[in-house]
Protein backbone atom coordinates (compact mmCIF):
# COMPACT_ATOMS: atom_id res chain seq x y z
CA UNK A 1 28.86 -36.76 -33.83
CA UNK A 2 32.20 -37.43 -35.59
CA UNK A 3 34.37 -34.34 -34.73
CA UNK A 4 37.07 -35.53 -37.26
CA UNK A 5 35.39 -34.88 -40.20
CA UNK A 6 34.46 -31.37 -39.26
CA UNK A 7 38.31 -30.83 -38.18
CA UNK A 8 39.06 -32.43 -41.71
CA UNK A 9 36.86 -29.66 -43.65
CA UNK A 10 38.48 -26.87 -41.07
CA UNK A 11 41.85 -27.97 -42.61
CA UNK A 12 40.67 -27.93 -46.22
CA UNK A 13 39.55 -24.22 -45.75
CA UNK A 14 42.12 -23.20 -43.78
CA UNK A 15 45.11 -24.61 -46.87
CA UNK A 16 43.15 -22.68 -49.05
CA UNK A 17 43.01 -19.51 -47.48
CA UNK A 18 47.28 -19.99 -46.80
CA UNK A 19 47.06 -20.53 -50.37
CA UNK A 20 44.90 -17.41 -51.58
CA UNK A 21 46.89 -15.63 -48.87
CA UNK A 22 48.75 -12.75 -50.43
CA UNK A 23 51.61 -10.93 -48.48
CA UNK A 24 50.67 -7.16 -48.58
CA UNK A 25 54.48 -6.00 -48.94
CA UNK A 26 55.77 -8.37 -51.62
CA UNK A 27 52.61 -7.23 -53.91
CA UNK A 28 53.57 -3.33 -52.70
CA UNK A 29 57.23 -4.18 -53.91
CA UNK A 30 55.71 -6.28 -57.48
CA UNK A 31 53.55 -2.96 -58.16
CA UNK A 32 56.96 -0.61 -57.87
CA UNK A 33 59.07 -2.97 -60.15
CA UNK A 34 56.12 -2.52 -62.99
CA UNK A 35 56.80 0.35 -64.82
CA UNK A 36 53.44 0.06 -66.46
CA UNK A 37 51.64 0.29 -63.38
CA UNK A 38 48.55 1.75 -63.41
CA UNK A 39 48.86 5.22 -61.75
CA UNK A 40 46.08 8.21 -60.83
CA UNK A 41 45.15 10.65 -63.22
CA UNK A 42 43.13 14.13 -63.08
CA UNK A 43 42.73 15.68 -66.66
CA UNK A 44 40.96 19.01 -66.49
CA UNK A 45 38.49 20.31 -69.46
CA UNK A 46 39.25 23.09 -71.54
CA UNK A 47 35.93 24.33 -70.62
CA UNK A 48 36.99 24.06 -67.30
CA UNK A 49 40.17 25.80 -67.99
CA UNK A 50 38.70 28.50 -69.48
CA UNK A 51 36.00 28.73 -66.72
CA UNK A 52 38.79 29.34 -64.54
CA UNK A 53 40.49 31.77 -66.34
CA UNK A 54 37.12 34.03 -66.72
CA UNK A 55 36.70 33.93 -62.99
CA UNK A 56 40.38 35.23 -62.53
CA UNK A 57 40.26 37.95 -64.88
CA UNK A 58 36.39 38.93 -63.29
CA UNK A 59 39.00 39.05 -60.04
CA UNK A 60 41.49 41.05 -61.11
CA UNK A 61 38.98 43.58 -62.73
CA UNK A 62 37.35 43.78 -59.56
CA UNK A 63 41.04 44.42 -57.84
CA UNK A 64 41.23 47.32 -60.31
CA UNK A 65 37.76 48.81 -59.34
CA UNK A 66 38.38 49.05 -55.92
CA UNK A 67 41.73 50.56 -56.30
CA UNK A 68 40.24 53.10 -58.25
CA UNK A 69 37.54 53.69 -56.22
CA UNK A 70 40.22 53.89 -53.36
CA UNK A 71 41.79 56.55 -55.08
CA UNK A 72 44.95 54.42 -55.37
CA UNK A 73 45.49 55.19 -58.82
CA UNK A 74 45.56 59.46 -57.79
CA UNK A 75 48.99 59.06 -55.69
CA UNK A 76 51.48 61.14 -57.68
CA UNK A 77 53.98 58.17 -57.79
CA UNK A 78 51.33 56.00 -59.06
CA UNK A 79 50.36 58.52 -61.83
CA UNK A 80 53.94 58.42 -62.67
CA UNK A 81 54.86 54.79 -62.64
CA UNK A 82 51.38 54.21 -64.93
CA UNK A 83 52.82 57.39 -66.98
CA UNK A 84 55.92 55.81 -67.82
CA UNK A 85 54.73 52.49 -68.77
CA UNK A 86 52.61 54.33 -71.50
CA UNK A 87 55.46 56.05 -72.51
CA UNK A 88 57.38 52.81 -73.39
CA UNK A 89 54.49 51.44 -75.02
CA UNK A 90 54.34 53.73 -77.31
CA UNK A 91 58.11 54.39 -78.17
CA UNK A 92 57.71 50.80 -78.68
CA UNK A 93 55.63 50.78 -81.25
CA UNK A 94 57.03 53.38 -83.45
């Protein structure tokens, strides 16, 4: 059994992989020098968006349910706030 060849063929593989070898920070440092570096990206549907906006208007009209059903809306200060924002709508307009 010749032991020196097998040593030979350990250092062939083991210059190669020092070769291949690449040092994690120096390729961490190469990526933040490239400006064109390739960087993550979500990009949402306008289905999606719009999905999203029927499900917070659906919300907000169930918010204005409950309230009523609360009575919320029957508190004189309420009545008047709600009042006055009519008001101004319609001086508003004309």
């Amino acid at each position: 059994m010749d032991i020196n060849s097998v040593n030979s063929r350990l250092n062939s593989y083991t210059e190669q992989a020092n070769t291949n070898y690449q040092n994690p920070k120096q390729d961490a440092q190469k990526v933040d020098e490239n400006p064109n570096s390739r960087k993550d990206k979500l990009e949402i549907s306008q289905e999606a968006k719009a999905l999203q906006s029927q499900k917070a208007e659906a919300k907000n009209l169930e918010n204005i349910r409950q309230k009523v059903e609360s009575g919320f809306y029957n508190k004189p200060e309420i009545i008047e706030k709600v009042a006055g924002s009519i008001l101004k709508e319609i001086q508003g307009e004309q």
